[in-house]
Protein backbone atom coordinates (compact mmCIF):
# COMPACT_ATOMS: atom_id res chain seq x y z
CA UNK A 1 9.67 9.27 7.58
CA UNK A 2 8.33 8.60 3.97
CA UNK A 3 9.69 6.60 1.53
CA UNK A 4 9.15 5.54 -1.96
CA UNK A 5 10.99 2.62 -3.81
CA UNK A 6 9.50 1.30 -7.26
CA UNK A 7 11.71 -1.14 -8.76
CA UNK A 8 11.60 -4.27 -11.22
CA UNK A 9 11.90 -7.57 -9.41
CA UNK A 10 12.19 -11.41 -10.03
CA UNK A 11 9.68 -12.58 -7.85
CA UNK A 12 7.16 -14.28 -9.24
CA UNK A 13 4.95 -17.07 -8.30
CA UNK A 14 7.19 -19.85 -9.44
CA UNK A 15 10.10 -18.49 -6.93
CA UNK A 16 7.41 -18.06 -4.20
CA UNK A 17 6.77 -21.60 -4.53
CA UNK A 18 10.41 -22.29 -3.79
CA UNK A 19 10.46 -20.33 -0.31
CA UNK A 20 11.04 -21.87 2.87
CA UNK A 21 7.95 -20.24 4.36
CA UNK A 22 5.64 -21.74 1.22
CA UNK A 23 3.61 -24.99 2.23
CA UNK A 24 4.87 -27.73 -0.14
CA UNK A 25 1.12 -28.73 -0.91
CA UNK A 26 0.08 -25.00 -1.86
CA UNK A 27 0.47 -24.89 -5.59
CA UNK A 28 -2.45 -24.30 -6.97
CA UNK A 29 -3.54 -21.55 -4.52
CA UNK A 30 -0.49 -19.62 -5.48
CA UNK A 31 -1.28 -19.91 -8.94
CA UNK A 32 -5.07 -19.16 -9.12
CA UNK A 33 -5.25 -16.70 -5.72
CA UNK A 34 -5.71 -13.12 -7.18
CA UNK A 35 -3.98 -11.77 -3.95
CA UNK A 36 -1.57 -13.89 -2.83
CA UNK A 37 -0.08 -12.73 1.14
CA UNK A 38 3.37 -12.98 1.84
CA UNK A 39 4.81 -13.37 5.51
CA UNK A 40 7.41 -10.84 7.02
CA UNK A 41 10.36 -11.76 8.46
CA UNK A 42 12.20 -10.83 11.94
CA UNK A 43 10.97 -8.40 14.15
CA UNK A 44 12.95 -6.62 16.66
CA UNK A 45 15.69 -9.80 16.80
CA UNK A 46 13.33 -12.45 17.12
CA UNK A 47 13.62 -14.36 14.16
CA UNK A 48 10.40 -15.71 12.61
CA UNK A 49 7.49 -14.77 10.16
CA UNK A 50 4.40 -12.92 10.77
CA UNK A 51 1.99 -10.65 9.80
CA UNK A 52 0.35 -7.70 10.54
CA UNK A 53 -2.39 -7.50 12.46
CA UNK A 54 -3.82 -4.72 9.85
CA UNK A 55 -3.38 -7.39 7.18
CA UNK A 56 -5.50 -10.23 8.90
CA UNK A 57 -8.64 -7.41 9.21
CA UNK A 58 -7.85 -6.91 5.48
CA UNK A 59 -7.74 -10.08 4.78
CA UNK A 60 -11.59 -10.70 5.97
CA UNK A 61 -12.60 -7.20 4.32
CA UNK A 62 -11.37 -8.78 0.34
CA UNK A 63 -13.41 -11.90 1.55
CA UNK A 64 -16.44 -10.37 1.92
CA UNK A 65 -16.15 -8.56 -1.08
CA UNK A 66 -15.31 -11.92 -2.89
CA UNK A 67 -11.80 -10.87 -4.14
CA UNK A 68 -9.61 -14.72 -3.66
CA UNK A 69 -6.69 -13.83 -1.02
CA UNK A 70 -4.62 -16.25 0.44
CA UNK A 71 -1.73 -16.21 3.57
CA UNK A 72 1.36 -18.04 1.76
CA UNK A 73 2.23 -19.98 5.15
CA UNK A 74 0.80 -22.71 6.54
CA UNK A 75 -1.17 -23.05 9.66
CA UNK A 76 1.34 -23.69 12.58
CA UNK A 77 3.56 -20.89 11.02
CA UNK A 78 0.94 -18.10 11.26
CA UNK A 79 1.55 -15.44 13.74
CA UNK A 80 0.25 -12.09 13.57
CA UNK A 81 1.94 -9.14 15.52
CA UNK A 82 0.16 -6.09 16.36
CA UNK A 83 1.38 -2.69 16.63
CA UNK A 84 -0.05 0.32 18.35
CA UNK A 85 0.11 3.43 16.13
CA UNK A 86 -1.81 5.32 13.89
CA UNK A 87 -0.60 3.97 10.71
CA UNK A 88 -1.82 1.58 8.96
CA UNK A 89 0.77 -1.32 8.41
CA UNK A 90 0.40 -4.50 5.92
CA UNK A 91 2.66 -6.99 4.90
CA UNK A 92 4.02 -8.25 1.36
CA UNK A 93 1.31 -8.29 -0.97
CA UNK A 94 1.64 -10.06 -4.83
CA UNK A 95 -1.47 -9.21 -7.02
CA UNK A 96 -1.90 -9.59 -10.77
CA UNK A 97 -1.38 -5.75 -12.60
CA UNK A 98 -5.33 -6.56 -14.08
CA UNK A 99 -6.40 -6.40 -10.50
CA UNK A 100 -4.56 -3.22 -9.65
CA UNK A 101 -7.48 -0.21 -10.15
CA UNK A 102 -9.73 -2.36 -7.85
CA UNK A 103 -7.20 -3.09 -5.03
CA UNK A 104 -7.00 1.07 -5.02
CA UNK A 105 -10.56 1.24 -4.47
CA UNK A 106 -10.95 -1.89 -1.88
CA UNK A 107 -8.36 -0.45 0.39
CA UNK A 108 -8.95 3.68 0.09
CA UNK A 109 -12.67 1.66 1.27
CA UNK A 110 -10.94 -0.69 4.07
CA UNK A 111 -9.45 2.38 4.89
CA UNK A 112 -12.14 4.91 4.90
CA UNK A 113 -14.42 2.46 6.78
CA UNK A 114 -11.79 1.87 9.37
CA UNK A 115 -11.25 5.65 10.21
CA UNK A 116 -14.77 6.52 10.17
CA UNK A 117 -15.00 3.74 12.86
CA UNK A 118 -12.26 5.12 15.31
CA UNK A 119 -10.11 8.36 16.10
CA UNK A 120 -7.40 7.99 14.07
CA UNK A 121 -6.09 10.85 11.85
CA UNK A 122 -7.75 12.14 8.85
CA UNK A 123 -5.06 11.77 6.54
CA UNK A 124 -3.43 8.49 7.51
CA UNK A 125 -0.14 6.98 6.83
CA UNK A 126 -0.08 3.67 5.26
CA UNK A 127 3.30 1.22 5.10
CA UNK A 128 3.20 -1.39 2.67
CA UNK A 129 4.75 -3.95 -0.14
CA UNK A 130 3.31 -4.47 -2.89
CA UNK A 131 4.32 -7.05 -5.92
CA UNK A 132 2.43 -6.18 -8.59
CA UNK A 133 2.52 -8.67 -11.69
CA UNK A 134 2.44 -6.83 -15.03
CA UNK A 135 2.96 -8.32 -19.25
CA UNK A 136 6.46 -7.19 -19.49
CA UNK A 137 7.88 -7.33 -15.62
CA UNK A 138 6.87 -7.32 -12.45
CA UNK A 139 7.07 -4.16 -10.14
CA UNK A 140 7.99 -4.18 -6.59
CA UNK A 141 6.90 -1.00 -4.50
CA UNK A 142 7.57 -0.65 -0.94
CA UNK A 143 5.56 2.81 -0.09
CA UNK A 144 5.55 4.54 3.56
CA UNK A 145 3.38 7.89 3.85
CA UNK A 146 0.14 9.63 3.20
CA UNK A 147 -2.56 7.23 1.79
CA UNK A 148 -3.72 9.73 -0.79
CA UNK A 149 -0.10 9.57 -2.13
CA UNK A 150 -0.25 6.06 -2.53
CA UNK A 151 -3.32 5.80 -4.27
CA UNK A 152 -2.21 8.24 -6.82
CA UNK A 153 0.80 6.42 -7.05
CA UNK A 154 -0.62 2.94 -7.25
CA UNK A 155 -3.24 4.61 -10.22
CA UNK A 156 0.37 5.98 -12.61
CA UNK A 157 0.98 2.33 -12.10
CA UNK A 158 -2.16 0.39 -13.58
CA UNK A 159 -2.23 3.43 -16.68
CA UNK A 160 0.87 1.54 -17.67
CA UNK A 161 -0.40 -1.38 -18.71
C-alpha cells in the first residue's frame, strides 16, 4: 500500500527535549545535530523504542560523508529491529529545511549503492518520517512507496523555501 501524509506539526526541538525517550544531558546535540534520529515506538505489542535496522546503516553512510546525525536515545535504550523485505524502512527523522536538497541526494546515493550491492528490486519502496524544519512551520511527512516518488516529492518541498 502507498501512502502520502504532509502536514504542519508542533514538533520541534524544544518539545523533543521534553520526551521521555530524550537523555536529560542531550541538549546541545539536539540543538546543533543537523539530523537529529528519533526512536519508534511499539512493535507488534511489545512496548518499547527502536529503530530500524535500515536507519543504523544510514546512520554510518551520513558519517562518512560528514553530515552531524545523532540517535535521540541514550545508550541502554537503543535497540534496533530488523525486518526482512525489500523495502527500505527508516525511522523518524528531524532535519533543518536548509539541509533538505542534500538529504535527497545522500539517500537516492545510500540507496543506489545499497541496490547495486544486492538483488533487491529496481524500483524500491521506501517507508519513512520525516520532520523537516522550515522559516514559517515545520512539515511532517510520513511517505510509503516508490523512491523516485519521494524524491520528487521531498524536491516540491525544499522549492518552498
Amino acid at each position: 500500500m502507498n501512502f502520502k501524509i504532509l502536514s504542519e506539526t508542533t514538533l520541534t526541538r524544544e518539545v523533543i527535549l521534553t520526551k521521555e525517550y530524550c537523555p536529560k544531558n542531550f541538549k546541545n546535540e539536539i540543538k546543533n545535530t543537523e539530523i537529529l534520529i528519533l526512536p519508534n515506538k511499539n512493535f507488534r505489542d511489545q512496548n518499547f523504542y527502536y529503530f530500524s535496522d535500515e536507519t543504523l546503516y544510514f546512520f554510518h553512510f551520513l558519517k562518512e560523508k560528514n553530515i552531524s546525525s545523532e540517535f535521540c536515545i541514550d545508550n541502554e535504550n537503543f535497540n534496533t529491529l530488523q525486518l526482512h523485505s525489500d523495502e527500505f524502512r527508516f525511522s523518524h527523522m528531524l532535519l533543518g529545511g536548509i539541509l533538505l536538497p542534500i538529504f535527497v541526494n545522500l539517500l537516492t546515493e545510500y540507496i543506489s549503492t545499497k541496490l547495486k550491492n544486492s538483488q533487491k528490486e529496481l524500483s524500491p519502496k521506501i517507508s519513512i518520517e520525516l520532520t523537516i524544519e522550515k522559516k514559517e512551520k515545520n512539515i511532517n511527512l510520513k511517505y510509503e512507496g516508490p523512491i523516485d516518488e519521494f524524491s520528487k516529492i521531498l524536491k516540491e518541498i525544499s522549492k518552498e523555501d
